[in-house]
Structures are given as structure tokens and as C-alpha cells.
C-alpha atoms as a PDB file:
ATOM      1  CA  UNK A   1      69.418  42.166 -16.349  1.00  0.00           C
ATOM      2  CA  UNK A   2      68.666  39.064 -18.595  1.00  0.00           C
ATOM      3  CA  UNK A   3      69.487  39.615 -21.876  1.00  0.00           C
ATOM      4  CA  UNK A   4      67.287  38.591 -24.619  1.00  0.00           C
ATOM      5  CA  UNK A   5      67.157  37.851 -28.036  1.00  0.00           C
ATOM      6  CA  UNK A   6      65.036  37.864 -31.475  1.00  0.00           C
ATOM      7  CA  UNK A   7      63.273  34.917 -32.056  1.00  0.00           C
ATOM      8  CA  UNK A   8      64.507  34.162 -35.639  1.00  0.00           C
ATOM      9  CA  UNK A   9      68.044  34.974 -34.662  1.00  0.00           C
ATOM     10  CA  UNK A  10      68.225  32.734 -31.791  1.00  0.00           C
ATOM     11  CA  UNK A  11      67.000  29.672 -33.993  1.00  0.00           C
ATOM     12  CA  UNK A  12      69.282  30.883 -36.872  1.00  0.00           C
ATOM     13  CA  UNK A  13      72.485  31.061 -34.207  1.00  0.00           C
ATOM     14  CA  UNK A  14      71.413  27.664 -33.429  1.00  0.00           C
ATOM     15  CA  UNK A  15      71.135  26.197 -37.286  1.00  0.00           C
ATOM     16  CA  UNK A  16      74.784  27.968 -37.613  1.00  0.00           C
ATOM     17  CA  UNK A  17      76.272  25.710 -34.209  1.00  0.00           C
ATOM     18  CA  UNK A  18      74.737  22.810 -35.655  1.00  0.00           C
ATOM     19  CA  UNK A  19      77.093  23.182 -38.954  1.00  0.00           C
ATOM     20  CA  UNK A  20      80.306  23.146 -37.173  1.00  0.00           C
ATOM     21  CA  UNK A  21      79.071  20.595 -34.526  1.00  0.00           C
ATOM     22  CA  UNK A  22      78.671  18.398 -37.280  1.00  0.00           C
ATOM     23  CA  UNK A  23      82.541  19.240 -38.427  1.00  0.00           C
ATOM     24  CA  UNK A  24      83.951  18.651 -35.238  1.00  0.00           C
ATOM     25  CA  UNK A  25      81.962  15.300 -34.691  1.00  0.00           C
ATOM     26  CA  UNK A  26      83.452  14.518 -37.872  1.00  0.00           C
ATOM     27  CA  UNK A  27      86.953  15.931 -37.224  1.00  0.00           C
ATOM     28  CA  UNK A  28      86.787  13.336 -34.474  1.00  0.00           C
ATOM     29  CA  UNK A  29      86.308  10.487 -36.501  1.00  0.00           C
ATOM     30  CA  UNK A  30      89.532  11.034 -38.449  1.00  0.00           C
ATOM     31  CA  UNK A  31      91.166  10.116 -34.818  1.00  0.00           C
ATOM     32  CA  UNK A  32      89.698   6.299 -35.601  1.00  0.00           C
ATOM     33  CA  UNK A  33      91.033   5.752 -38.956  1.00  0.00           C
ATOM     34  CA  UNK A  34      92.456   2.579 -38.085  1.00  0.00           C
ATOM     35  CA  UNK A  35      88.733   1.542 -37.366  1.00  0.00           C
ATOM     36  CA  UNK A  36      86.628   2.506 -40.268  1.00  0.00           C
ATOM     37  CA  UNK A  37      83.420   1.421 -38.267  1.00  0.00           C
ATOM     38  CA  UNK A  38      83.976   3.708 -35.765  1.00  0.00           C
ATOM     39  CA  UNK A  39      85.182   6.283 -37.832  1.00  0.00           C
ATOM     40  CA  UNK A  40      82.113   5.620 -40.378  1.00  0.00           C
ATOM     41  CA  UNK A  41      79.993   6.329 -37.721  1.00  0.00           C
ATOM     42  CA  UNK A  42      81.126   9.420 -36.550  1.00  0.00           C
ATOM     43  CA  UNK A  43      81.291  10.707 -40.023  1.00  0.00           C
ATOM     44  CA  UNK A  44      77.276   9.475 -40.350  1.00  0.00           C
ATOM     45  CA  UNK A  45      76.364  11.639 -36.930  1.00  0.00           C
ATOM     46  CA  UNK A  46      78.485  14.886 -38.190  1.00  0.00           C
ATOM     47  CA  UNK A  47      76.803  14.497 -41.776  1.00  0.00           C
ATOM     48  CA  UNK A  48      73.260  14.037 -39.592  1.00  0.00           C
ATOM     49  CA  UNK A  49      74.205  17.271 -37.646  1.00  0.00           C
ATOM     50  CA  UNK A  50      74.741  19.365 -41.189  1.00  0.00           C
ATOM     51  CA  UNK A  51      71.630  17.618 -42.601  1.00  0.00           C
ATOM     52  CA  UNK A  52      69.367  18.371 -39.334  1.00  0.00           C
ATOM     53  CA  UNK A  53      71.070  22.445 -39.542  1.00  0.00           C
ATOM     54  CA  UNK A  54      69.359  22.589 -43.241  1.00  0.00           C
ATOM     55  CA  UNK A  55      65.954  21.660 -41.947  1.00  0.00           C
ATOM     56  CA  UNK A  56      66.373  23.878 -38.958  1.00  0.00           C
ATOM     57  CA  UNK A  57      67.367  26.442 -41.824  1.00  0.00           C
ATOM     58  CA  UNK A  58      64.247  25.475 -43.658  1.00  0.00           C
ATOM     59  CA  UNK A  59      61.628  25.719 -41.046  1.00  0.00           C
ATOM     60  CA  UNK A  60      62.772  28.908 -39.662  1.00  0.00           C
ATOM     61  CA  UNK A  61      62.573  30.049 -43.007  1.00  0.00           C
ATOM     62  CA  UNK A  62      59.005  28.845 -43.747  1.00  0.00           C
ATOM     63  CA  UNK A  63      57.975  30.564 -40.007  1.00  0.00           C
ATOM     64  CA  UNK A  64      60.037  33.856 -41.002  1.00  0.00           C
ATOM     65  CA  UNK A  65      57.503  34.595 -43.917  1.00  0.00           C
ATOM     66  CA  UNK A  66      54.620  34.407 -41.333  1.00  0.00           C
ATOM     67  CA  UNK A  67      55.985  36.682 -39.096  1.00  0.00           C
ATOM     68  CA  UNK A  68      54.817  40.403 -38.923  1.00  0.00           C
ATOM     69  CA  UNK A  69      56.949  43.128 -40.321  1.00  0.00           C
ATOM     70  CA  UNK A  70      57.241  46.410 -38.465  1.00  0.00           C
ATOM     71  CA  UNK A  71      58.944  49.254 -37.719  1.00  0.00           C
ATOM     72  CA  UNK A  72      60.914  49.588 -34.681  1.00  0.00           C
ATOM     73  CA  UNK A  73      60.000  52.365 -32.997  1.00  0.00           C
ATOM     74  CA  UNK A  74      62.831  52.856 -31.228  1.00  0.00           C
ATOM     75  CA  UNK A  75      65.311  52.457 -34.218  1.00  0.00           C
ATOM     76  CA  UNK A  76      63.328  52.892 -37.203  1.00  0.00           C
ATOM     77  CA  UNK A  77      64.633  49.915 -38.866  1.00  0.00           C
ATOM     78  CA  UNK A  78      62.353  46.836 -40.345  1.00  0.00           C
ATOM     79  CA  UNK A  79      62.036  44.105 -37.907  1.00  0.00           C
ATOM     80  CA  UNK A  80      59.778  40.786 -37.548  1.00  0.00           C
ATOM     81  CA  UNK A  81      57.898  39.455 -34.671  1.00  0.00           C
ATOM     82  CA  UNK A  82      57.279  36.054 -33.862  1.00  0.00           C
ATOM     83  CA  UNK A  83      54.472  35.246 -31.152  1.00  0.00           C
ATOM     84  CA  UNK A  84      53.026  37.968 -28.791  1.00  0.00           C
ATOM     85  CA  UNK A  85      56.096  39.639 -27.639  1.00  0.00           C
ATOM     86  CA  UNK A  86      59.932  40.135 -29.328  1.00  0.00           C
ATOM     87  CA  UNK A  87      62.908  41.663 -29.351  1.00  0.00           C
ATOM     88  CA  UNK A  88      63.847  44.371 -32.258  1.00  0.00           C
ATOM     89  CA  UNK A  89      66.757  42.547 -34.074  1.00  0.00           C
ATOM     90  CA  UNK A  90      68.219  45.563 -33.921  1.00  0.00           C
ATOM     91  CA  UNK A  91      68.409  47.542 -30.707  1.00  0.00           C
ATOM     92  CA  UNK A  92      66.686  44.907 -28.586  1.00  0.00           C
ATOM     93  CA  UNK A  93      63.664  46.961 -28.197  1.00  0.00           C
ATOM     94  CA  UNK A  94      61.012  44.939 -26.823  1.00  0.00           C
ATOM     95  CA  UNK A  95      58.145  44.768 -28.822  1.00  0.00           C
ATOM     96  CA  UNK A  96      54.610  43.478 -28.703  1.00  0.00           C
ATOM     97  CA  UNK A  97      51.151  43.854 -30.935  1.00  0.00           C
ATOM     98  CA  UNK A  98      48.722  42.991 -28.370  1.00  0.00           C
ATOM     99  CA  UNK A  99      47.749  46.165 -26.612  1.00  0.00           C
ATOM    100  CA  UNK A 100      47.086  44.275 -23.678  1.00  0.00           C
ATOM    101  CA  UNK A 101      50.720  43.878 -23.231  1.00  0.00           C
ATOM    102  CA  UNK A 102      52.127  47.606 -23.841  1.00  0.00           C
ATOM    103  CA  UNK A 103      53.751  48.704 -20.685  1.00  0.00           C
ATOM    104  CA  UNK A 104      54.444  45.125 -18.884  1.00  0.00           C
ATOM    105  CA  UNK A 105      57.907  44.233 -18.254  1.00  0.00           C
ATOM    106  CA  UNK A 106      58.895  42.042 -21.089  1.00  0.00           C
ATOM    107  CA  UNK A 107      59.116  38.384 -20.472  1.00  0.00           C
ATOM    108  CA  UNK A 108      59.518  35.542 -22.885  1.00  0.00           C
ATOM    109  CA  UNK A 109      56.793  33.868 -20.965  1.00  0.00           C
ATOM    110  CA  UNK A 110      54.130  35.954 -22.354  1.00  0.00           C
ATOM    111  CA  UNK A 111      54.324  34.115 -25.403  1.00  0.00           C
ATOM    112  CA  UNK A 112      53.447  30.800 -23.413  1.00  0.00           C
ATOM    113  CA  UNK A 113      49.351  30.056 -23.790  1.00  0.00           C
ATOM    114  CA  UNK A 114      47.927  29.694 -20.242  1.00  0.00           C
ATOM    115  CA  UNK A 115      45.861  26.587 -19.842  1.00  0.00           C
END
């Protein structure tokens, strides 16, 4: 079984690996100290990293207050859900609001627009 996760967390899990990406490309650079270009530059792509996690942080923050509120059945806890179809962020329930969907095995596809 594939396992799946909420929308919001996924992009937040991948803000969070961007921050310490950024401190090990710059832990790198303090192997080149003898050549501050090189080390410069690997300090520039670490800072880069850190600086590209904040607007990750920022636009997943912006798309978090457009995404619908609801109670997990399942759980009973307060959960968001991006698209067509999610996953509760707290027992994995899937989830959908299009009644067209209730029943179908969840896929992260259904989100895709057919052409």
C-alpha cells in the first residue's frame, strides 16, 4: 500500500529539508577556506537554499488560508484540504468534497484536471 500524505505537510517537510540543505551546503564550504571564492560561493548557494525555504514557507502559508477546514470524520479533529481529494493530517483518512468522488479508491491523480 502507498502511503500518502497531507498536502500542506508534504510542502512544509519540504521547506524544513531545504533549511538544513542550505547548512550542509554551507558546512561544506568551510572545507575551502583556503579558497575564499570557492568557499564564498558555497556559502551564497546554502544562504539561497534558507532564503528559497522562507518563500516556500510563505506560499504554503498564503495557500493554507484558502484551504477548506473540516472535520475528519474519522478522527474528529480539524483538518484542511487542498484540491479535490486529501489526506486527514491526522489519521490519514482520505478525504474529498466532491460527491462525485465518495467511494473511489483514493489517488493523488484525482486532483490532476483532465484535458
Amino acid at each position: 500500500m502507498k502511503s500518502y500524505k497531507n498536502k500542506i505537510n508534504r510542502i512544509r517537510s519540504f521547506a524544513l529539508s531545504l533549511i538544513f540543505i542550505g547548512f550542509v551546503i554551507m558546512y561544506i564550504g568551510i572545507f575551502f577556506r583556503e579558497n575564499p571564492f570557492v568557499m564564498t560561493l558555497f556559502m551564497l548557494l546554502g544562504l539561497i537554499a534558507i532564503l528559497a525555504s522562507t518563500g516556500v514557507y510563505a506560499w504554503i502559508g498564503m495557500l493554507s488560508t484558502r484551504a477548506v477546514q473540516i472535520v475528519c470524520p474519522n478522527c474528529g479533529k480539524h483538518t484542511k484540504i487542498l484540491g479535490r481529494v486529501d489526506i486527514c493530517m491526522h489519521c490519514q483518512e482520505p478525504l474529498t468534497l466532491d460527491p462525485t468522488l465518495e467511494g473511489q479508491e483514493f489517488d493523488e491523480a484525482l486532483n490532476r484536471r483532465k484535458s
